[in-house]
Protein backbone atom coordinates (compact mmCIF):
# COMPACT_ATOMS: atom_id res chain seq x y z
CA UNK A 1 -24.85 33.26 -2.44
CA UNK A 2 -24.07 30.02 -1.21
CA UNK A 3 -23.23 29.75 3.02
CA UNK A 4 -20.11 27.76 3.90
CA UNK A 5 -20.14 25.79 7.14
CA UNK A 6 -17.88 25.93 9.81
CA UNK A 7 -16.93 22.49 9.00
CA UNK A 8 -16.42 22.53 5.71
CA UNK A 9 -14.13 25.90 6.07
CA UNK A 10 -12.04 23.73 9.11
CA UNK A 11 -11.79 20.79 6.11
CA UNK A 12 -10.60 22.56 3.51
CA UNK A 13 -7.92 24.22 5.97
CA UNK A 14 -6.39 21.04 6.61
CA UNK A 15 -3.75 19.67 4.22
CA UNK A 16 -4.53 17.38 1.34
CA UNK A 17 -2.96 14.73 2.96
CA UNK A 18 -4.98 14.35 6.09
CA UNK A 19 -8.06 14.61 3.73
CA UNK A 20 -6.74 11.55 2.07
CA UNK A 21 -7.34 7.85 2.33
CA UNK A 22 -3.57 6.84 2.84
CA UNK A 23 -3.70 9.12 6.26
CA UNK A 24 -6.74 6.87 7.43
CA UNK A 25 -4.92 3.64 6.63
CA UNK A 26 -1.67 4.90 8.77
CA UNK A 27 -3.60 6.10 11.67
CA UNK A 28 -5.11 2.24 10.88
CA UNK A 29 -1.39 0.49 11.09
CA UNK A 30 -0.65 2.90 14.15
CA UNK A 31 -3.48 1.78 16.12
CA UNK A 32 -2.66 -2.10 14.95
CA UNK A 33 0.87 -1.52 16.65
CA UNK A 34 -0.61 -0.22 19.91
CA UNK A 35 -2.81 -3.01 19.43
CA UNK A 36 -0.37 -4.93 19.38
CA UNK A 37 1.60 -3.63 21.64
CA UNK A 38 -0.74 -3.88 24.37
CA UNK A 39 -1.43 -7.39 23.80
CA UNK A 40 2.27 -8.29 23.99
CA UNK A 41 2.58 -7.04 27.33
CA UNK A 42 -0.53 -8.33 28.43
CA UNK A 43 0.53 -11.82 26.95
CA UNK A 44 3.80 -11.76 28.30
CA UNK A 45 2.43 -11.18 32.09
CA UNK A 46 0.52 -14.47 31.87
CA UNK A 47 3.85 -15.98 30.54
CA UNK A 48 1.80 -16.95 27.28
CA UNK A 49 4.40 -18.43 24.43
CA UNK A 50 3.70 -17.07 20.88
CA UNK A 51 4.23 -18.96 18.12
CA UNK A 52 3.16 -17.14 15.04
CA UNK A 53 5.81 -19.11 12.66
CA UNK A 54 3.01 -21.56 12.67
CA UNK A 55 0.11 -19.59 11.42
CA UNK A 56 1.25 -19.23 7.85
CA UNK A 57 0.28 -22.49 7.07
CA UNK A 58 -3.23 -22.37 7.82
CA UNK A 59 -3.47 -19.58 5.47
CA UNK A 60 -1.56 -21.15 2.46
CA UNK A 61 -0.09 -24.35 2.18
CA UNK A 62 2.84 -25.30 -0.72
CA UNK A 63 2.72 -28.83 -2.04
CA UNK A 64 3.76 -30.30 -5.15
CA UNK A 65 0.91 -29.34 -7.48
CA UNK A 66 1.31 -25.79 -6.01
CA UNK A 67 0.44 -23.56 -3.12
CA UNK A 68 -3.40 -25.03 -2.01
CA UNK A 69 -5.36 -22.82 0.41
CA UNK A 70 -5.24 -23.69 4.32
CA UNK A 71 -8.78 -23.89 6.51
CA UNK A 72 -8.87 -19.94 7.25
CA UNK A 73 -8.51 -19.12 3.62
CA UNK A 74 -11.09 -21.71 2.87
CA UNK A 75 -13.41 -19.74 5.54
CA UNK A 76 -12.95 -16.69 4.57
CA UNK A 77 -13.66 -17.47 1.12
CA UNK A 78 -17.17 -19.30 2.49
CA UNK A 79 -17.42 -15.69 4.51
CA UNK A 80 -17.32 -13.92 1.54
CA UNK A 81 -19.73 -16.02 -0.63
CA UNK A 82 -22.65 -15.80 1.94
CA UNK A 83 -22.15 -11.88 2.82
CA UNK A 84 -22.32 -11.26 -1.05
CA UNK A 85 -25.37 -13.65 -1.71
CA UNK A 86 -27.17 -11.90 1.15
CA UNK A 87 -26.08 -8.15 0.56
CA UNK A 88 -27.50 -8.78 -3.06
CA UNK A 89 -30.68 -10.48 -1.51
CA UNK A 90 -30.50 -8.04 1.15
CA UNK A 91 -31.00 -4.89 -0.90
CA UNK A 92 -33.61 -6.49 -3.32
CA UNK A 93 -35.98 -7.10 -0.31
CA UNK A 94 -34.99 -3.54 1.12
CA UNK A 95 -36.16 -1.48 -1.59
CA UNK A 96 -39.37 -3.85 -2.23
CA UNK A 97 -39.90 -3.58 1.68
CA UNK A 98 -39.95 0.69 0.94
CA UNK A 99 -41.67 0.72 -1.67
CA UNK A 100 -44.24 -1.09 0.43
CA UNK A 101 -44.00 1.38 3.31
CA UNK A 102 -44.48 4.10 0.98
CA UNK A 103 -47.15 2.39 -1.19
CA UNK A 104 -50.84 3.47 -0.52
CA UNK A 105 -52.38 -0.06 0.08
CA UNK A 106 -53.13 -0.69 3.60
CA UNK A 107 -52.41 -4.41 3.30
CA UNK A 108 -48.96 -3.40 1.72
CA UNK A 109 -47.63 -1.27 4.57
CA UNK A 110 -49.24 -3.83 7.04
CA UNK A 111 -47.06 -6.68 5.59
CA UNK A 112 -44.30 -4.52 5.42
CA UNK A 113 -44.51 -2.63 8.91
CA UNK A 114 -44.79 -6.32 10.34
CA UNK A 115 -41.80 -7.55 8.82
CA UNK A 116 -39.80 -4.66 9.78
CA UNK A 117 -40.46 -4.68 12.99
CA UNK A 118 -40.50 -8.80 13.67
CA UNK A 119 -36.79 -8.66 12.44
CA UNK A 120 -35.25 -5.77 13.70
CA UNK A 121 -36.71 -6.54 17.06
CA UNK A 122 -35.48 -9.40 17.45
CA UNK A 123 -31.64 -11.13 17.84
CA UNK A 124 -29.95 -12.01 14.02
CA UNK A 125 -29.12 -15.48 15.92
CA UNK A 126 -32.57 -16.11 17.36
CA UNK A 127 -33.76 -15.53 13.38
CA UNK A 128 -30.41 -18.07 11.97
CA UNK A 129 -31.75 -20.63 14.43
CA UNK A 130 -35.94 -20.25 13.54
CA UNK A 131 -34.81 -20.79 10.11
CA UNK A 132 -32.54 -23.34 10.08
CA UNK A 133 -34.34 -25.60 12.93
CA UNK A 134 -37.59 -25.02 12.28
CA UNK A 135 -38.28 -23.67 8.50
CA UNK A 136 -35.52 -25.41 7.30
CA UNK A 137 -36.82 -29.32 7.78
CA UNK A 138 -40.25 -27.23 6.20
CA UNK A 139 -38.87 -25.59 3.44
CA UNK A 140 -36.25 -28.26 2.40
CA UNK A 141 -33.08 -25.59 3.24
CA UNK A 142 -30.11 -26.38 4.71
CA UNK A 143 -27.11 -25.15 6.32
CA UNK A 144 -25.82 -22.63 3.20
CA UNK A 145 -29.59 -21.18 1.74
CA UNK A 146 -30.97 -21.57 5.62
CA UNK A 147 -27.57 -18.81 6.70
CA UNK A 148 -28.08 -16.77 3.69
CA UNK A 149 -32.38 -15.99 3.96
CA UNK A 150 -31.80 -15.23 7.89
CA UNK A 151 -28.82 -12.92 6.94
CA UNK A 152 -30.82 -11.08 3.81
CA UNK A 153 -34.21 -10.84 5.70
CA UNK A 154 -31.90 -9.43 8.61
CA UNK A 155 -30.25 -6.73 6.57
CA UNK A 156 -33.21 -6.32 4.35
CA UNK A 157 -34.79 -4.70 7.09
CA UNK A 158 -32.44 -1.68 7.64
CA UNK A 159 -31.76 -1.38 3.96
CA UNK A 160 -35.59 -0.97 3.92
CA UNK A 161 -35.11 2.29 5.82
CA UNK A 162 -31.94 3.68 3.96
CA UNK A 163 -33.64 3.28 0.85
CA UNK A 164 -37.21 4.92 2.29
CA UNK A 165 -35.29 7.99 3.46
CA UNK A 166 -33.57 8.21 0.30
CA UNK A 167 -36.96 7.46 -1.81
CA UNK A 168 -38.46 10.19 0.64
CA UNK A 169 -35.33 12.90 -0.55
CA UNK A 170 -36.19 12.91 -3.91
CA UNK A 171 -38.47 16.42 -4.27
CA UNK A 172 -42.14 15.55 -4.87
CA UNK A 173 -42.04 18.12 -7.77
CA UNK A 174 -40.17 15.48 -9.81
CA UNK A 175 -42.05 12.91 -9.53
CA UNK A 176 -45.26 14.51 -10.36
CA UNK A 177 -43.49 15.86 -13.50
CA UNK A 178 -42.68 12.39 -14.31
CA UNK A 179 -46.34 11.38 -13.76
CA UNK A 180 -47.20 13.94 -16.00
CA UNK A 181 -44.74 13.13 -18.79
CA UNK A 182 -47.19 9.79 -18.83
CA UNK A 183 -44.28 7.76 -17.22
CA UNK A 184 -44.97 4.33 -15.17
CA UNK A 185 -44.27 3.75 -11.38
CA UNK A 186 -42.00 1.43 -12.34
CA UNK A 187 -40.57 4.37 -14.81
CA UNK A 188 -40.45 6.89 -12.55
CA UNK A 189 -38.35 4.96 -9.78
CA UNK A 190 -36.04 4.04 -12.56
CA UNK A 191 -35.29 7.50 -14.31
CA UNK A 192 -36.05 9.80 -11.67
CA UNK A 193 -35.90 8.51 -8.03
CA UNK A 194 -33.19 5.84 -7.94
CA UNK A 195 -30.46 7.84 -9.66
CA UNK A 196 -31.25 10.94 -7.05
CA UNK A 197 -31.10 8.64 -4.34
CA UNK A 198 -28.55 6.73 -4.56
CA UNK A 199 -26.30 9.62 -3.64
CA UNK A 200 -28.20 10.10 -0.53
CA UNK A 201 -28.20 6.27 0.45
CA UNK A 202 -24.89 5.49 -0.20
CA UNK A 203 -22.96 6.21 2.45
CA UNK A 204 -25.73 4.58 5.00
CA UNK A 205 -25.43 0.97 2.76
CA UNK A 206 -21.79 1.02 2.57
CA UNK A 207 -22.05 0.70 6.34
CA UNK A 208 -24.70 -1.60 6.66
CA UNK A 209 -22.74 -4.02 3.72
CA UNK A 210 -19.94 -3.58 6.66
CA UNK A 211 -21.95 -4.87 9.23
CA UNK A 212 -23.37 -8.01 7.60
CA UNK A 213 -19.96 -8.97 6.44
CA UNK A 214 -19.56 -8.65 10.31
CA UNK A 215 -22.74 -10.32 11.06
CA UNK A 216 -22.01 -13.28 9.08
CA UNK A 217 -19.66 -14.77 11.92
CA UNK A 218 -22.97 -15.85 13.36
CA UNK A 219 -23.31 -18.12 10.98
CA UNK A 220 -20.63 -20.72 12.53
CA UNK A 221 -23.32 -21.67 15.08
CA UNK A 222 -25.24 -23.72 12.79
CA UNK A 223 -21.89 -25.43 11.71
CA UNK A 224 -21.22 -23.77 8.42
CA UNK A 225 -17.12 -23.48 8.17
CA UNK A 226 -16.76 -20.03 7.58
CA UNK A 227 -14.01 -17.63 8.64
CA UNK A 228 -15.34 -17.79 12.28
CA UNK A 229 -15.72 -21.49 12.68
CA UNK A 230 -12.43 -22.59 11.14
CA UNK A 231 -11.02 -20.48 13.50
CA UNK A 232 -12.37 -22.10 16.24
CA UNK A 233 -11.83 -25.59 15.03
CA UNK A 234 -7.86 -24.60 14.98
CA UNK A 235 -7.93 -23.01 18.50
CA UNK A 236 -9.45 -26.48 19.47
CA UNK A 237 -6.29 -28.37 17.94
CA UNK A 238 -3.54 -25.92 17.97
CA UNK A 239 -4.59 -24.31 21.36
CA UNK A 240 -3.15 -21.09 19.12
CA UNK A 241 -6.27 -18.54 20.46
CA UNK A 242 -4.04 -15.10 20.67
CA UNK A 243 -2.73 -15.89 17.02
CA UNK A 244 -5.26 -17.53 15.51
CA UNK A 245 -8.03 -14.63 16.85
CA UNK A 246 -5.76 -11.70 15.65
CA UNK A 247 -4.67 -13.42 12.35
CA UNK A 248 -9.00 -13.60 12.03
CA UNK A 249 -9.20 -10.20 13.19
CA UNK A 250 -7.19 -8.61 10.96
CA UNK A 251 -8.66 -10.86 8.20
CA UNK A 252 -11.99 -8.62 8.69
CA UNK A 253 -10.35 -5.60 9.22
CA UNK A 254 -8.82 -5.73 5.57
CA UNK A 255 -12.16 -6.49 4.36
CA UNK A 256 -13.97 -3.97 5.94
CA UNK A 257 -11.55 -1.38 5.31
CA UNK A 258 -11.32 -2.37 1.03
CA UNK A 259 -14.92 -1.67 1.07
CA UNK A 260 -14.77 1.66 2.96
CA UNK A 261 -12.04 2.83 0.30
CA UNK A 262 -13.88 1.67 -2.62
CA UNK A 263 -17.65 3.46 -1.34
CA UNK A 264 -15.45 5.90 -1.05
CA UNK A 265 -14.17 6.00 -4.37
CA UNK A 266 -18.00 5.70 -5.99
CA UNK A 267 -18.92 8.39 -3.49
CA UNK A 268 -16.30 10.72 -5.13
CA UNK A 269 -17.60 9.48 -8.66
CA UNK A 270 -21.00 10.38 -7.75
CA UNK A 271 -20.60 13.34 -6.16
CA UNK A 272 -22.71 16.55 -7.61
CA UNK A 273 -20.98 19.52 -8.93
C-alpha cells in the first residue's frame, strides 16, 4: 500500500485554484504593486519626477512604413538570441561532460573533473573577459561567438551535474538488461536512460535555463547591445534610471516567468501515472 506524505495530503486539501498557475501569476502582479508602491514613495521623498509617457517609445516606435522596434526591443531580442544559442550549447556540453564523469577512462573523468571545477570556481565575468580578450584575438571570435562559448561552458558545467544525477537515477538493473539485449552505449542512453531521466532533470534545467537568461546581462561588459546595455546607453541620454531599470526589470520577469509556466506544462505532460 502506497504511504501518502504529509505534504502531499496538505496539497491536495487546498483548493484547485491555489494549486494553479493563474494564483502564482496574481500573487506575481500583487507583489509588482507593492513593488511599486514602495518605490513611489521612496521616489517621491527624493522629489524624483517620473516620466513614464516617454518610455513607450523605446520599446516600439510608429513611422510610416509601420511600427519599427525601439533600442530595448532590439536588446532584448539580442538577449534572447545568445541565452538560446548557449542553453542549446550549454546542455550538449553538459551531458558529454557526465557522461565523462561517469565514463571509466581515467583521462576522461580527469578532463572532465578539471573543467568542472575551473568554471564553476571561478566568476562567469572573469571567464566572458579570458575569452573575449585573450582567446578571442587567438581563436578569431568576437564579441557575439566570444559571449556565447563563455555563457555555454558556464552553464555547461551545472547542467553537467543535473544530468549526472539524473543518469545516476536510472536503476542499474536496466541498463544491464539493455546490455544484455546486445544494445550499444550509445543505444542504451537513448532508449533507456534519457527518457527515465529526463523526468528527474527537468525541473533542475528549467531553473538553470532561468539563470543563464539572467546571466546573460553580463554580457553588456564586452559591449554587445543586449537588453542590459541598451538600457544603460538610454539612462546615459535620457537620465530615465527608475523607468528605464523597472521597464528592464519587468522585461525579465515576463521571460522568466513564460518559461516557468511552460516547464511546467511539460512537467505535467511527463508526469508518471
Amino acid at each position: 500500500m502506497k504511504k501518502t506524505s504529509t505534504y502531499e495530503i496538505e496539497e491536495s486539501a487546498q483548493p484547485p485554484f491555489f494549486r494553479s498557475p493563474l494564483w502564482d501569476i496574481i500573487q506575481f502582479i500583487i507583489l509588482l504593486a507593492v513593488l511599486g508602491w514602495l518605490a513611489g514613495r521612496s521616489a517621491s521623498n527624493i522629489g524624483y519626477n517620473w516620466q513614464w509617457y516617454r518610455i513607450p517609445q523605446f520599446l516600439f516606435t510608429e513611422t510610416d512604413t509601420g511600427i519599427i522596434a525601439g533600442p530595448l526591443i532590439k536588446g532584448l531580442f539580442i538577449t534572447l538570441q545568445i541565452s538560446s544559442i548557449s542553453l542549446v550549447f550549454a546542455f550538449f556540453i553538459g551531458l558529454i561532460t557526465a557522461i565523462l564523469r561517469l565514463s571509466d577512462s581515467f583521462v576522461a573523468r580527469s578532463l572532465a573533473t578539471i573543467y568542472l571545477e575551473v568554471s564553476r570556481n571561478t566568476p562567469l565575468l572573469i571567464q566572458i573577459f579570458f575569452i573575449y580578450f585573450v582567446l578571442g584575438p587567438t581563436l578569431g571570435l568576437e564579441r557575439l561567438p566570444s559571449a556565447i562559448l563563455a555563457l555555454s561552458l558556464f552553464e555547461g558545467a551545472y547542467t553537467s551535474e543535473i544530468f549526472r544525477s539524473g543518469i545516476q537515477s536510472v536503476p542499474q538493473g536496466q541498463i544491464e538488461a539493455g546490455k544484455t539485449l546486445g544494445l550499444t552505449s550509445f543505444g542504451i542512453y537513448r532508449h533507456i536512460i534519457v527518457p527515465q531521466a529526463v523526468r528527474t532533470i527537468l525541473p533542475p534545467l528549467s531553473s538553470q535555463a532561468i539563470s543563464l537568461v539572467k546571466d546573460s546581462a553580463l554580457v553588456s561588459t564586452i559591449a554587445i547591445y543586449d537588453l542590459t546595455m541598451q538600457a544603460q546607453a538610454l539612462i546615459s541620454e535620457t537620465y530615465l534610471t527608475f523607468e528605464i531599470w523597472f521597464t528592464v526589470a519587468v522585461i525579465y520577469l515576463a521571460i522568466t516567468v513564460i518559461l516557468s509556466l511552460g516547464v511546467g506544462f511539460m512537467e505535467k505532460r511527463l508526469k508518471l501515472p
